[in-house]
N, C-alpha and C. Protein backbone atom coordinates (compact mmCIF):
# COMPACT_ATOMS: atom_id res chain seq x y z
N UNK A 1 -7.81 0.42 -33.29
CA UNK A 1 -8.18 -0.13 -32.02
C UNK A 1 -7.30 0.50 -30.93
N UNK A 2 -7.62 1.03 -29.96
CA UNK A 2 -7.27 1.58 -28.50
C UNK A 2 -7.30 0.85 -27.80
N UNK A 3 -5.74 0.69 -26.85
CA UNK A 3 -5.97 -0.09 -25.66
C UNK A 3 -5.87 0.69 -24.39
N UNK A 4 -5.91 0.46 -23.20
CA UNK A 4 -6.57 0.89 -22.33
C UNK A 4 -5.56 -0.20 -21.36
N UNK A 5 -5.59 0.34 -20.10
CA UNK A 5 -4.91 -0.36 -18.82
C UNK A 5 -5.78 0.16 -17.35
N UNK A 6 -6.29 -0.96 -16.96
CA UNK A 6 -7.24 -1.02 -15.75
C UNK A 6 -6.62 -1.09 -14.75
N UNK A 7 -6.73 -0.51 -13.89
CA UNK A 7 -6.03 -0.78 -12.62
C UNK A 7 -7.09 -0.07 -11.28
N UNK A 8 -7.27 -1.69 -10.18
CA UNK A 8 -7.97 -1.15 -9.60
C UNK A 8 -6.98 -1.50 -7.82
N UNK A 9 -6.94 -0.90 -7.38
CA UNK A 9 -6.02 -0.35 -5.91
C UNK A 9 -7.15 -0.73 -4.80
N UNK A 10 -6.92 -1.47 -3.32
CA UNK A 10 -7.46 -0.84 -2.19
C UNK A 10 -6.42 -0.03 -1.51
N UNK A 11 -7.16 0.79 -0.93
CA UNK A 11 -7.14 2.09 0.03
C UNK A 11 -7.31 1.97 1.21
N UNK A 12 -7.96 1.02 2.00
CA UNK A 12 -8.15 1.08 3.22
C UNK A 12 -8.95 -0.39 3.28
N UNK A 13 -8.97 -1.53 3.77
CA UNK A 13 -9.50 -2.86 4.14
C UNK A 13 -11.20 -2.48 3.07
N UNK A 14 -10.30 -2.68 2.00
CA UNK A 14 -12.20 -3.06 0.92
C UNK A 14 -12.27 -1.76 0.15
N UNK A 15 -11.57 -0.24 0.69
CA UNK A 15 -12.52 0.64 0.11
C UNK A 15 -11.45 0.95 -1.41
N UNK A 16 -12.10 0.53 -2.32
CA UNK A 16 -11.00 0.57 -3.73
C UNK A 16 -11.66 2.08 -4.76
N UNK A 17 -10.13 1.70 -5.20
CA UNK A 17 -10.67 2.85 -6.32
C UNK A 17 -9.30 2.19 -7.51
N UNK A 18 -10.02 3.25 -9.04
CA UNK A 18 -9.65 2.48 -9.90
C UNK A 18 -9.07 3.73 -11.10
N UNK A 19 -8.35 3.00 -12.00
CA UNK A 19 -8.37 4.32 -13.33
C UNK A 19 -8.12 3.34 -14.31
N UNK A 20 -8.86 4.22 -15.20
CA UNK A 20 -8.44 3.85 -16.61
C UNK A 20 -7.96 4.88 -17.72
N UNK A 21 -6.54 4.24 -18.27
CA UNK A 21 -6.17 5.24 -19.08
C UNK A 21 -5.74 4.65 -20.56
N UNK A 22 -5.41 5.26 -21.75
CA UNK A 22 -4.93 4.93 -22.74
C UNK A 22 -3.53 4.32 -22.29
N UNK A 23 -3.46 3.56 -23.24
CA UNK A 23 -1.94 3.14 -23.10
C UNK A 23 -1.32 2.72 -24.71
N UNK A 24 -0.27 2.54 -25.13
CA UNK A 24 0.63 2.12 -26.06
C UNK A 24 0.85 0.99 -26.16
N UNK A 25 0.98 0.22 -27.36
CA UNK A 25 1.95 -0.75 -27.48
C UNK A 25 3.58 -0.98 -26.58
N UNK A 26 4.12 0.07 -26.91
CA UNK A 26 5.62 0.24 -26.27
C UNK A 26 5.34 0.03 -25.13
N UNK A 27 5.03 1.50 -24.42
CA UNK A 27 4.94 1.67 -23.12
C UNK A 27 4.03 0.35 -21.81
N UNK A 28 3.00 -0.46 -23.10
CA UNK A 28 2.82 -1.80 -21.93
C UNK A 28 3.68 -2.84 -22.35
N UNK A 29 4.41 -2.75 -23.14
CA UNK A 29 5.25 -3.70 -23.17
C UNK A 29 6.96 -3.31 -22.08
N UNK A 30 6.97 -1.72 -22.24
CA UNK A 30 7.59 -1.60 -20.67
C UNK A 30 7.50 -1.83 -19.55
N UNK A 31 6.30 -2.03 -19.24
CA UNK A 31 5.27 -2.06 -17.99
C UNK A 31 5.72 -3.39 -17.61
N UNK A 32 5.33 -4.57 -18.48
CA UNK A 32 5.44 -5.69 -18.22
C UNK A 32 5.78 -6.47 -16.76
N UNK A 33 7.54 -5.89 -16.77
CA UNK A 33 8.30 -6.37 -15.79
C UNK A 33 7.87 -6.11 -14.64
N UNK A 34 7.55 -4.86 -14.60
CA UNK A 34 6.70 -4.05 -13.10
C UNK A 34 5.59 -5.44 -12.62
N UNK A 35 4.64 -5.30 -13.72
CA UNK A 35 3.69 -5.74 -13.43
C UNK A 35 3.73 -7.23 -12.64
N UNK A 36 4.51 -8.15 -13.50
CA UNK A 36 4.84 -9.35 -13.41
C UNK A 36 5.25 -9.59 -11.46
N UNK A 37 6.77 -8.39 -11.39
CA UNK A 37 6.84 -8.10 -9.64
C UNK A 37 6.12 -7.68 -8.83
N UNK A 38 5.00 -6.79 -9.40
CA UNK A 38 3.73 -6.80 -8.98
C UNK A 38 2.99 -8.16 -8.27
N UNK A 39 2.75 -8.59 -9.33
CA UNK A 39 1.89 -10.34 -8.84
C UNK A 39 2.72 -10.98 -8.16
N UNK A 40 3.99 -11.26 -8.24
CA UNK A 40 4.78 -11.87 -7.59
C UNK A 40 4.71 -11.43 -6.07
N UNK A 41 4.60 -10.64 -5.62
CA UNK A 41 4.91 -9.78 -4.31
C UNK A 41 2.70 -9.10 -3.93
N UNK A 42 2.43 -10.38 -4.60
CA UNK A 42 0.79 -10.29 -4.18
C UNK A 42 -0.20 -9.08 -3.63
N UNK A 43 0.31 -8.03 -4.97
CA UNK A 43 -0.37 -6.71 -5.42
C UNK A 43 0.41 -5.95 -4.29
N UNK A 44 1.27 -5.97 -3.10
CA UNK A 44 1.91 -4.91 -2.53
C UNK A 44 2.37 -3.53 -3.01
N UNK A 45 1.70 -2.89 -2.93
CA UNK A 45 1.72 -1.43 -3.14
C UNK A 45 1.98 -0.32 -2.64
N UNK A 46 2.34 -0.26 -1.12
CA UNK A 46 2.09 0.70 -0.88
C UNK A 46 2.57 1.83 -1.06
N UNK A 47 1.79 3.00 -0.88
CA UNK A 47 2.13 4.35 -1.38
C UNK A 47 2.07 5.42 -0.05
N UNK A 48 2.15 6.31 -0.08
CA UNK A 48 1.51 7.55 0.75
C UNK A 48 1.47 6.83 2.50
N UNK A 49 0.35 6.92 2.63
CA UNK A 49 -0.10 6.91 4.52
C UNK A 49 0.63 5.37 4.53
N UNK A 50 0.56 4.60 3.98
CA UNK A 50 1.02 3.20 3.92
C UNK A 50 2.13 3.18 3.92
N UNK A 51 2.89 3.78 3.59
CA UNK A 51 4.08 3.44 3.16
C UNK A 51 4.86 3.80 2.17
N UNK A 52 6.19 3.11 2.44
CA UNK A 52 7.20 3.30 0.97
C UNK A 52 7.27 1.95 -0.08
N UNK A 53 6.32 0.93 0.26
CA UNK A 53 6.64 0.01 -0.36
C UNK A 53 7.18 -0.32 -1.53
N UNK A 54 5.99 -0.10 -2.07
CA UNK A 54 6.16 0.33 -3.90
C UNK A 54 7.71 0.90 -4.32
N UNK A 55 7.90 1.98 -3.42
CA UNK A 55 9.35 2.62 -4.34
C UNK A 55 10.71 1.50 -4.12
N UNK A 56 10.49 0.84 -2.44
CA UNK A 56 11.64 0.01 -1.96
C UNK A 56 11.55 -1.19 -2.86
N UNK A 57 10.04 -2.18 -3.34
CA UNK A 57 9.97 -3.22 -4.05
C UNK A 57 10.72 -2.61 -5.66
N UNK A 58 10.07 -2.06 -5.96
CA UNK A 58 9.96 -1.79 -7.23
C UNK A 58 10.87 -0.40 -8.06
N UNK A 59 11.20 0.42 -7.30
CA UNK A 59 12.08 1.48 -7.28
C UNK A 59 12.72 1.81 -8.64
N UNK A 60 13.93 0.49 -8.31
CA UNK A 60 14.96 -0.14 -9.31
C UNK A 60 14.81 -0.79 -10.60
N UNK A 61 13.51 -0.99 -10.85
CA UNK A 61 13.31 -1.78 -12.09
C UNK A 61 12.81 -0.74 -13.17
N UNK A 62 13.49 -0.35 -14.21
CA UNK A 62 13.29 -0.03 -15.68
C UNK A 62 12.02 0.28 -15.59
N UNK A 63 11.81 1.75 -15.79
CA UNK A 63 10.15 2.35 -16.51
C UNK A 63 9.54 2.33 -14.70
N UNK A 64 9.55 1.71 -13.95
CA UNK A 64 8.98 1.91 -12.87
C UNK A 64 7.92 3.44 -12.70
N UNK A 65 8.80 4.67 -12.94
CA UNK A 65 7.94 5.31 -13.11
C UNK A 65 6.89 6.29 -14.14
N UNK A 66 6.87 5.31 -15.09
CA UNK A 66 6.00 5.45 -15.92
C UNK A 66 4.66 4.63 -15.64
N UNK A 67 5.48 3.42 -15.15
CA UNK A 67 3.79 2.41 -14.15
C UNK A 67 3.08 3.45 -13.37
N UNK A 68 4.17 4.04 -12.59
CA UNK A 68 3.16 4.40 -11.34
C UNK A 68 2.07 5.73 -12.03
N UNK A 69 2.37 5.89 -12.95
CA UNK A 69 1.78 7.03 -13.64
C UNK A 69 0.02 6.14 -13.90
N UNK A 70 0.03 5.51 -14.07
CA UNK A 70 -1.34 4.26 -14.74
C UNK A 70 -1.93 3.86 -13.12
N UNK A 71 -1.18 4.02 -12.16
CA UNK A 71 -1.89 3.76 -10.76
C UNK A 71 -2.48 4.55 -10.12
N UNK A 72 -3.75 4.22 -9.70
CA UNK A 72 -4.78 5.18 -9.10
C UNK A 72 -4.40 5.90 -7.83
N UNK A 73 -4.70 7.37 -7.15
CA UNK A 73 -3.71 7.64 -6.03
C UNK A 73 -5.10 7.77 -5.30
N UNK A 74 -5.65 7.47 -3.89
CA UNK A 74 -5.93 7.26 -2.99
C UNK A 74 -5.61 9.03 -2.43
N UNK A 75 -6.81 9.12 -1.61
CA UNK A 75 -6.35 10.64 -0.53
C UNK A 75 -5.38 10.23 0.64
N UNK A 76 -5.46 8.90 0.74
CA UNK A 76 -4.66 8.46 1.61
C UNK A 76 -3.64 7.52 1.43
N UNK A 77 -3.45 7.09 0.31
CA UNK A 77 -2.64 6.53 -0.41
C UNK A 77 -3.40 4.94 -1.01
N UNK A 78 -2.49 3.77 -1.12
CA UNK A 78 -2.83 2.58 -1.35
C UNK A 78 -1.96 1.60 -0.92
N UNK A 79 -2.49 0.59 -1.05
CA UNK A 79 -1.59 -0.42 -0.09
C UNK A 79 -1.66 -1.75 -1.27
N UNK A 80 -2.43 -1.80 -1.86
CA UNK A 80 -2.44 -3.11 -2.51
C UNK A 80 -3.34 -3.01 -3.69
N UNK A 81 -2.52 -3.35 -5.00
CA UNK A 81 -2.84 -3.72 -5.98
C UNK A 81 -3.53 -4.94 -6.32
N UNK A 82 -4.93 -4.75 -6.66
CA UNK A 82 -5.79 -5.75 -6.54
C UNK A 82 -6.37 -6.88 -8.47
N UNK A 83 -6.09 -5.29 -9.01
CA UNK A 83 -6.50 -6.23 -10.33
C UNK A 83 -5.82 -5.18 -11.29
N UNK A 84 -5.13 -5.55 -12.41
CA UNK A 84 -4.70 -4.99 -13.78
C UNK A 84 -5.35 -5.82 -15.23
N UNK A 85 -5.95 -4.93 -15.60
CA UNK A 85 -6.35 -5.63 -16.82
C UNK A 85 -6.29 -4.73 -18.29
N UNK A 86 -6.09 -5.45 -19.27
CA UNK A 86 -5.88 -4.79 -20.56
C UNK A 86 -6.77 -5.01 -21.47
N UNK A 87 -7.35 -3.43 -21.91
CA UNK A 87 -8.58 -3.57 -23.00
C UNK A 87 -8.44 -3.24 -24.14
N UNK A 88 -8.84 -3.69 -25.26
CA UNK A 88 -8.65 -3.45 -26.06
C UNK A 88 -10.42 -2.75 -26.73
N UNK A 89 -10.25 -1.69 -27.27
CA UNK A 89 -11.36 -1.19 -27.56
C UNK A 89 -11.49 -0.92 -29.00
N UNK A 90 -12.37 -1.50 -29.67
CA UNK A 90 -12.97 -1.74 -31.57
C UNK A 90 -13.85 -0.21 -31.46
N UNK A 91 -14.52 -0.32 -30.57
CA UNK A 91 -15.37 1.23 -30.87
C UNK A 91 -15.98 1.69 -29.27
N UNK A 92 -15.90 2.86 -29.48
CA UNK A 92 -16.50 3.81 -28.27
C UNK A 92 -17.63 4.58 -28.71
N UNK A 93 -18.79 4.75 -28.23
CA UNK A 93 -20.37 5.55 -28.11
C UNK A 93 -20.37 6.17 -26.90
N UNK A 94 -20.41 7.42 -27.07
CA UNK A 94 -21.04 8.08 -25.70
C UNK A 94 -22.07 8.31 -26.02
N UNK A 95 -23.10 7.57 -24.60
CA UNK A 95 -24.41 7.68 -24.64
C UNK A 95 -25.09 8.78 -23.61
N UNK A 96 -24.18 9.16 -23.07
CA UNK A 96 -24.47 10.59 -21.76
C UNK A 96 -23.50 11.68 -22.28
């Protein structure tokens, strides 16, 4: 079974974008803490045109940048982390 880490970002008032990538046992159990200051600080993100947020909130905390590796980048950056979710996948079909 493959798990997977969702993460979907806005970019500009509504316009979102998203990724999905493999992920590890370990490495989301590194994540964790990020994530947790994540929700706490009500998806604040920002990156790029937005800002430094993200590095000033979150900078300092363990693995930090291995998260940001799983976060979607915006042409213009992102401002707010809107949803993270974890999948777990039994089987994959490509039908295209």
């Amino acid at each position: 079974m493959s798990k997977y880490i969702y993460i979907q970002a806005d970019t500009n008032d509504g316009d979102y974008i998203s990724e999905l990538n493999e992920i590890d046992e370990e490495d989301l159990v590194s994540i964790l803490p990020i994530i947790q200051q994540v929700a706490n600080n009500f998806g604040d993100f920002g990156m790029g045109e937005f800002g430094d947020s993200a590095d000033k909130l979150y900078g300092e905390i363990d693995n930090y940048d291995l998260f940001r590796q799983f976060v979607p980048r915006g042409e213009y950056g992102i401002h707010t982390i809107v949803e993270i979710r974890i999948l777990e996948v039994t089987s994959d079909k490509k039908l295209l």
